[in-house]
C-alpha atoms as a PDB file:
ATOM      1  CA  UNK A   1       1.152  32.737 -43.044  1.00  0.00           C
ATOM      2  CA  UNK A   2       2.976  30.197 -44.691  1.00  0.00           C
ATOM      3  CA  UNK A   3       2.436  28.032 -41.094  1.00  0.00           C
ATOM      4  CA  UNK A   4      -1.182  28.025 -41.294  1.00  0.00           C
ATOM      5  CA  UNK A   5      -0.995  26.900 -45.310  1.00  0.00           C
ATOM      6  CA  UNK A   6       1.434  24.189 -43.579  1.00  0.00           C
ATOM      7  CA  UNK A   7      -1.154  23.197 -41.198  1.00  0.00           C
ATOM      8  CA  UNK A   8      -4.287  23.131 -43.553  1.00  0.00           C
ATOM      9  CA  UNK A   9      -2.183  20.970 -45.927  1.00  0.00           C
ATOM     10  CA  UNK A  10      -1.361  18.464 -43.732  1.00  0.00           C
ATOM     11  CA  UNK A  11      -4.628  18.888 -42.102  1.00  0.00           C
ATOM     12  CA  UNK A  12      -6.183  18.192 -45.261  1.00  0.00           C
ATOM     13  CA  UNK A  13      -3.888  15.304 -46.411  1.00  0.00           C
ATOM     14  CA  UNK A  14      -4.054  13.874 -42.802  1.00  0.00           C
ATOM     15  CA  UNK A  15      -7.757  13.450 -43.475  1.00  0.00           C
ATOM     16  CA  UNK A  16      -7.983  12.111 -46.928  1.00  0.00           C
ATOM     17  CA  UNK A  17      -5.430   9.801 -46.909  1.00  0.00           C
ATOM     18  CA  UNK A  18      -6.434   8.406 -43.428  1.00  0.00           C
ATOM     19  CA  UNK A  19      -9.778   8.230 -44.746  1.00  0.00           C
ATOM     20  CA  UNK A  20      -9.128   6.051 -47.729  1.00  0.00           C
ATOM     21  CA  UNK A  21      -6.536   3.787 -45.590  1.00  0.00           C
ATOM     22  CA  UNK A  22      -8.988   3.384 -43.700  1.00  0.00           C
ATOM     23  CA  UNK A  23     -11.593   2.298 -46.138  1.00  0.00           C
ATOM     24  CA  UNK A  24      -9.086   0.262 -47.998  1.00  0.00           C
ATOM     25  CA  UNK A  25      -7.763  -1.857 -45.012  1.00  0.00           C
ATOM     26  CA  UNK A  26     -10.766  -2.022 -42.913  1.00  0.00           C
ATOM     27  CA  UNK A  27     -14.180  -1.420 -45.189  1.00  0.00           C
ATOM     28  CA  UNK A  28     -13.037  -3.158 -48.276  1.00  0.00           C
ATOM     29  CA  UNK A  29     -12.363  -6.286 -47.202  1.00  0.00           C
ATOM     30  CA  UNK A  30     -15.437  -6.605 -45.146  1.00  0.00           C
ATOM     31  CA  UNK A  31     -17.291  -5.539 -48.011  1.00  0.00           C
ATOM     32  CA  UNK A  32     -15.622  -8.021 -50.344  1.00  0.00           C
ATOM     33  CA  UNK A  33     -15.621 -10.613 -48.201  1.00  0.00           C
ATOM     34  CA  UNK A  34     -19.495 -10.181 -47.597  1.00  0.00           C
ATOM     35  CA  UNK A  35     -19.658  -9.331 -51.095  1.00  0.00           C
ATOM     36  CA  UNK A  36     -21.943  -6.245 -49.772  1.00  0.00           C
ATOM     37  CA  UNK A  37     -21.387  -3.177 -51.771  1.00  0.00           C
ATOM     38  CA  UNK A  38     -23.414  -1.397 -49.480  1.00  0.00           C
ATOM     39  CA  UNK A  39     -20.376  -1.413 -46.762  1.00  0.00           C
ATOM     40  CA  UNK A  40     -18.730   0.681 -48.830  1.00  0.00           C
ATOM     41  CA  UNK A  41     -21.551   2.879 -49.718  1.00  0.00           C
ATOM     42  CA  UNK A  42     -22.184   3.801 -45.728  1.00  0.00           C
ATOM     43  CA  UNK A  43     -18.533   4.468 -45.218  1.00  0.00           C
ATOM     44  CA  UNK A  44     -18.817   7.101 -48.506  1.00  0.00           C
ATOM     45  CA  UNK A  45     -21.576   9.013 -47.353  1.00  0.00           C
ATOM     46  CA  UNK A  46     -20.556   9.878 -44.044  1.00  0.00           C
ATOM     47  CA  UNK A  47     -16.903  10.406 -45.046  1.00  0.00           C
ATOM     48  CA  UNK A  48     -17.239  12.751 -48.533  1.00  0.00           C
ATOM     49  CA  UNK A  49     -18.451  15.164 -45.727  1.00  0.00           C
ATOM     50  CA  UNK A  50     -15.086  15.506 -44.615  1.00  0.00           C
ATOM     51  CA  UNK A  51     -12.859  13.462 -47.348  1.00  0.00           C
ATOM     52  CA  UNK A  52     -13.745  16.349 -50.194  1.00  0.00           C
ATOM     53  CA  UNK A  53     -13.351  19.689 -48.453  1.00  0.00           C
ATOM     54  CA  UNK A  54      -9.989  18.256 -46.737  1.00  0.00           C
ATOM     55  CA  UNK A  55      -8.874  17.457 -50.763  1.00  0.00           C
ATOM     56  CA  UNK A  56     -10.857  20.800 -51.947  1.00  0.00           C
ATOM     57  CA  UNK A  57      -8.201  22.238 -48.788  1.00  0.00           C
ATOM     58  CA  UNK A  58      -5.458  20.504 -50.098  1.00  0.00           C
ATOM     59  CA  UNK A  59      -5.723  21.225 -53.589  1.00  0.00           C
ATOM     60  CA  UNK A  60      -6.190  25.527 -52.727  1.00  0.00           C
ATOM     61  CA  UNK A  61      -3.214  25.782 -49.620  1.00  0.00           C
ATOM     62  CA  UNK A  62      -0.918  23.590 -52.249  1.00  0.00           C
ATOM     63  CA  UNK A  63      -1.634  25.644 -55.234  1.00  0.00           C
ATOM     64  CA  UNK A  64      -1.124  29.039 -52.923  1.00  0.00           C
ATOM     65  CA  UNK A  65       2.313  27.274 -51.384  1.00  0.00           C
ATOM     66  CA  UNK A  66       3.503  26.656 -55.007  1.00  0.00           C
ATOM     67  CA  UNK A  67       2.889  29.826 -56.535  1.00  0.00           C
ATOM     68  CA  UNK A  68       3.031  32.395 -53.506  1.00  0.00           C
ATOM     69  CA  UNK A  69       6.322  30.460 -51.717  1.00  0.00           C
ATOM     70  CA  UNK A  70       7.732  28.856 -54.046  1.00  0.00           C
ATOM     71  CA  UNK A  71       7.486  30.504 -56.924  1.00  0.00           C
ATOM     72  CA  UNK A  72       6.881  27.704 -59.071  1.00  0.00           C
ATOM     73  CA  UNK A  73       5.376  27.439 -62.792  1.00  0.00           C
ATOM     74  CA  UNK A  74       2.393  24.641 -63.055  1.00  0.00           C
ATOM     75  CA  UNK A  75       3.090  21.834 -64.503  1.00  0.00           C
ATOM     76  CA  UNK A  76       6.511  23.104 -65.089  1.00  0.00           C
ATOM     77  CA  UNK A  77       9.666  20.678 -64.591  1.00  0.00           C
ATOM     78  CA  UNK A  78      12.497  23.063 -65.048  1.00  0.00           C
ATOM     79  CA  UNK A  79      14.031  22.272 -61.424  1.00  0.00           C
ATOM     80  CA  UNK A  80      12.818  19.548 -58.493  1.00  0.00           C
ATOM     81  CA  UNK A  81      10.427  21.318 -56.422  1.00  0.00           C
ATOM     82  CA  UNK A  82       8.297  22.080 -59.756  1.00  0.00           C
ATOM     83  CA  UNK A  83       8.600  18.586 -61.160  1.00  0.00           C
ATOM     84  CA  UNK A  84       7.388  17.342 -57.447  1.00  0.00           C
ATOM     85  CA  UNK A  85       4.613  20.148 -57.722  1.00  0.00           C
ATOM     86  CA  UNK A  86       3.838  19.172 -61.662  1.00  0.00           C
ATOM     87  CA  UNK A  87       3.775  15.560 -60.347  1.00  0.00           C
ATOM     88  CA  UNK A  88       1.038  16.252 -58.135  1.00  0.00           C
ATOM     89  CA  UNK A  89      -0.723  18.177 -60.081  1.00  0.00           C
ATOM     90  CA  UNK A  90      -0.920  15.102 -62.328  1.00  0.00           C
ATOM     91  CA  UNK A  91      -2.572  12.627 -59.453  1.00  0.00           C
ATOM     92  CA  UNK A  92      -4.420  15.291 -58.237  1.00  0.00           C
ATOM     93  CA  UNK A  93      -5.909  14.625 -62.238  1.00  0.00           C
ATOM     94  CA  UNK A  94      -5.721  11.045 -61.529  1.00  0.00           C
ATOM     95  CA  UNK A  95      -7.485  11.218 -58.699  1.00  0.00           C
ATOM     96  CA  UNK A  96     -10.509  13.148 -60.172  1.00  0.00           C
ATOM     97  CA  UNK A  97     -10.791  10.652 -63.107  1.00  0.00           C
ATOM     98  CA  UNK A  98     -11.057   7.974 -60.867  1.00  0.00           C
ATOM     99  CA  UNK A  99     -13.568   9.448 -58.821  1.00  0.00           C
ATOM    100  CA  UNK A 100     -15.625  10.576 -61.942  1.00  0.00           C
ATOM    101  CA  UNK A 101     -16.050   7.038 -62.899  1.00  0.00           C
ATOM    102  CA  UNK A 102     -16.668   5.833 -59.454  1.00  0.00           C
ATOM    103  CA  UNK A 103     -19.364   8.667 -59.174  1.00  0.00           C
ATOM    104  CA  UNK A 104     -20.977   8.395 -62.638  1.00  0.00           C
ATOM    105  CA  UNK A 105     -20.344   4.742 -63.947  1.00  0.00           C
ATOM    106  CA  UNK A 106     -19.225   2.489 -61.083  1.00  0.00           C
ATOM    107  CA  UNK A 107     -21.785   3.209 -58.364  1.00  0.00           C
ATOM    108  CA  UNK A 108     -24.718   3.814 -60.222  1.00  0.00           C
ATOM    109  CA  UNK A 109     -24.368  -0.031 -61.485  1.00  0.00           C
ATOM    110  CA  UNK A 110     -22.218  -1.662 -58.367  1.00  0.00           C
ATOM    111  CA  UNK A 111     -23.623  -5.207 -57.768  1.00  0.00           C
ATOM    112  CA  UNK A 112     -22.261  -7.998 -55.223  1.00  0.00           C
ATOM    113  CA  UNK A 113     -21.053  -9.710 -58.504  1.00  0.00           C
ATOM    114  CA  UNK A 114     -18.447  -6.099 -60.142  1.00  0.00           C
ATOM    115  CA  UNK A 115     -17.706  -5.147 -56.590  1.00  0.00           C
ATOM    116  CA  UNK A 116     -14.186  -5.784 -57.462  1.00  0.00           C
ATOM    117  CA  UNK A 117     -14.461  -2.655 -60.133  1.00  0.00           C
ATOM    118  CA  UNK A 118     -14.767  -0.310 -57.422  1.00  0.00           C
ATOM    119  CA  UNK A 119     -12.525  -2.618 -54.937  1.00  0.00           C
ATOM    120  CA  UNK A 120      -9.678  -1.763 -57.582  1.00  0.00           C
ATOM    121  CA  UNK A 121     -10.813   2.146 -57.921  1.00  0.00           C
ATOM    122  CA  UNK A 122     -10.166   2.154 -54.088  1.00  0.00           C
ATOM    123  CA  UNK A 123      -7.354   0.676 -53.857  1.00  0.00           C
ATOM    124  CA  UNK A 124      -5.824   2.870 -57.035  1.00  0.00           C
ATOM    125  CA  UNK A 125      -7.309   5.871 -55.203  1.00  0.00           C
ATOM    126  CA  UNK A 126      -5.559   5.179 -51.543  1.00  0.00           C
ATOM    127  CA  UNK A 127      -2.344   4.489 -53.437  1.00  0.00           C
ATOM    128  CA  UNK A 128      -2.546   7.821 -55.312  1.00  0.00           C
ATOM    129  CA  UNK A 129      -3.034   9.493 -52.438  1.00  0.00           C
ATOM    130  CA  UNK A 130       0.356   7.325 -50.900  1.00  0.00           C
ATOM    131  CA  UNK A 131       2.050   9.072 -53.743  1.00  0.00           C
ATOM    132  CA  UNK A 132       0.319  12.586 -53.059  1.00  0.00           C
ATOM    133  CA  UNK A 133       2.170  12.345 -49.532  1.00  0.00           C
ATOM    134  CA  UNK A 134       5.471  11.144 -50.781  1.00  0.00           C
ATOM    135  CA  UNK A 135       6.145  13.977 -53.464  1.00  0.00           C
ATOM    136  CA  UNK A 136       4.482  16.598 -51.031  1.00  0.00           C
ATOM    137  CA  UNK A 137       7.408  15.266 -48.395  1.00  0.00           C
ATOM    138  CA  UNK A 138      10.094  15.710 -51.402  1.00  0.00           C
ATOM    139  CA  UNK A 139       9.084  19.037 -51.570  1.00  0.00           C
ATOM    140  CA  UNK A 140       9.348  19.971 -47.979  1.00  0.00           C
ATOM    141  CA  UNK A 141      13.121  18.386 -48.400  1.00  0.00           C
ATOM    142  CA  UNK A 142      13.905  20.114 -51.773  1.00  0.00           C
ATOM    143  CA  UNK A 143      12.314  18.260 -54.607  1.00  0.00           C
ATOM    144  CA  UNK A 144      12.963  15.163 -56.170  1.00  0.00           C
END
């Protein structure tokens, strides 16, 4: 069992963090340099398809891995593998405030002239998810 939570994980975080890579190196820069929000908007819709189930994945195998395997308290940091696990429980909160605001203030009022408000959400978004990968790799090696 604890293979196919593996998989899904990395499954998941293969997808997400591909996804906004891709959107930050490729996308955003087209968009700023076009100053054309709407680049950014077509990428969105056709990846939150995919991009929030793989993170609504993510978010359930992790949780199950933490508790069921290794028997870790939430948000506890009494030895590494919990502070790694606590510390991703934190961006995983980052990463929902951001995309709150993106979803309820940014969008709604994204012009050519603030398209550097959401450039800076994606870009603090991709490297979040950077981080999501590097403590989820400390825990595979023992915590940090």
């Amino acid at each position: 069992m604890l293979k196919w939570l593996v998989i899904f994980h990395v499954l998941g975080a293969t997808i997400w963090i591909g996804g906004h890579l891709l959107l930050c190196v490729r996308y955003l820069p087209e968009a700023l340099k076009n100053k054309d929000p709407e680049i950014i908007k077509a990428f969105e819709k056709k990846y939150e398809i995919i991009g929030l189930p793989s993170l609504l994945i993510q978010v359930v195998t992790g949780i199950w891995m933490a508790i069921s395997v290794y028997h870790v308290n939430l948000f506890g940091f009494a030895n590494p593998i919990e502070t790694a696990v606590s510390i991703k429980l934190i961006l995983l909160g980052v990463i929902i405030l951001l995309a709150l605001e993106v979803r309820l203030i940014i969008l709604p009022r994204i012009t050519k002239e603030n398209l550097w408000w959401l450039a800076s959400h994606i870009v603090a978004v991709t490297f979040v998810s950077v981080l999501f990968l590097y403590y989820g790799v400390t825990i595979r090696l023992g915590g940090v």
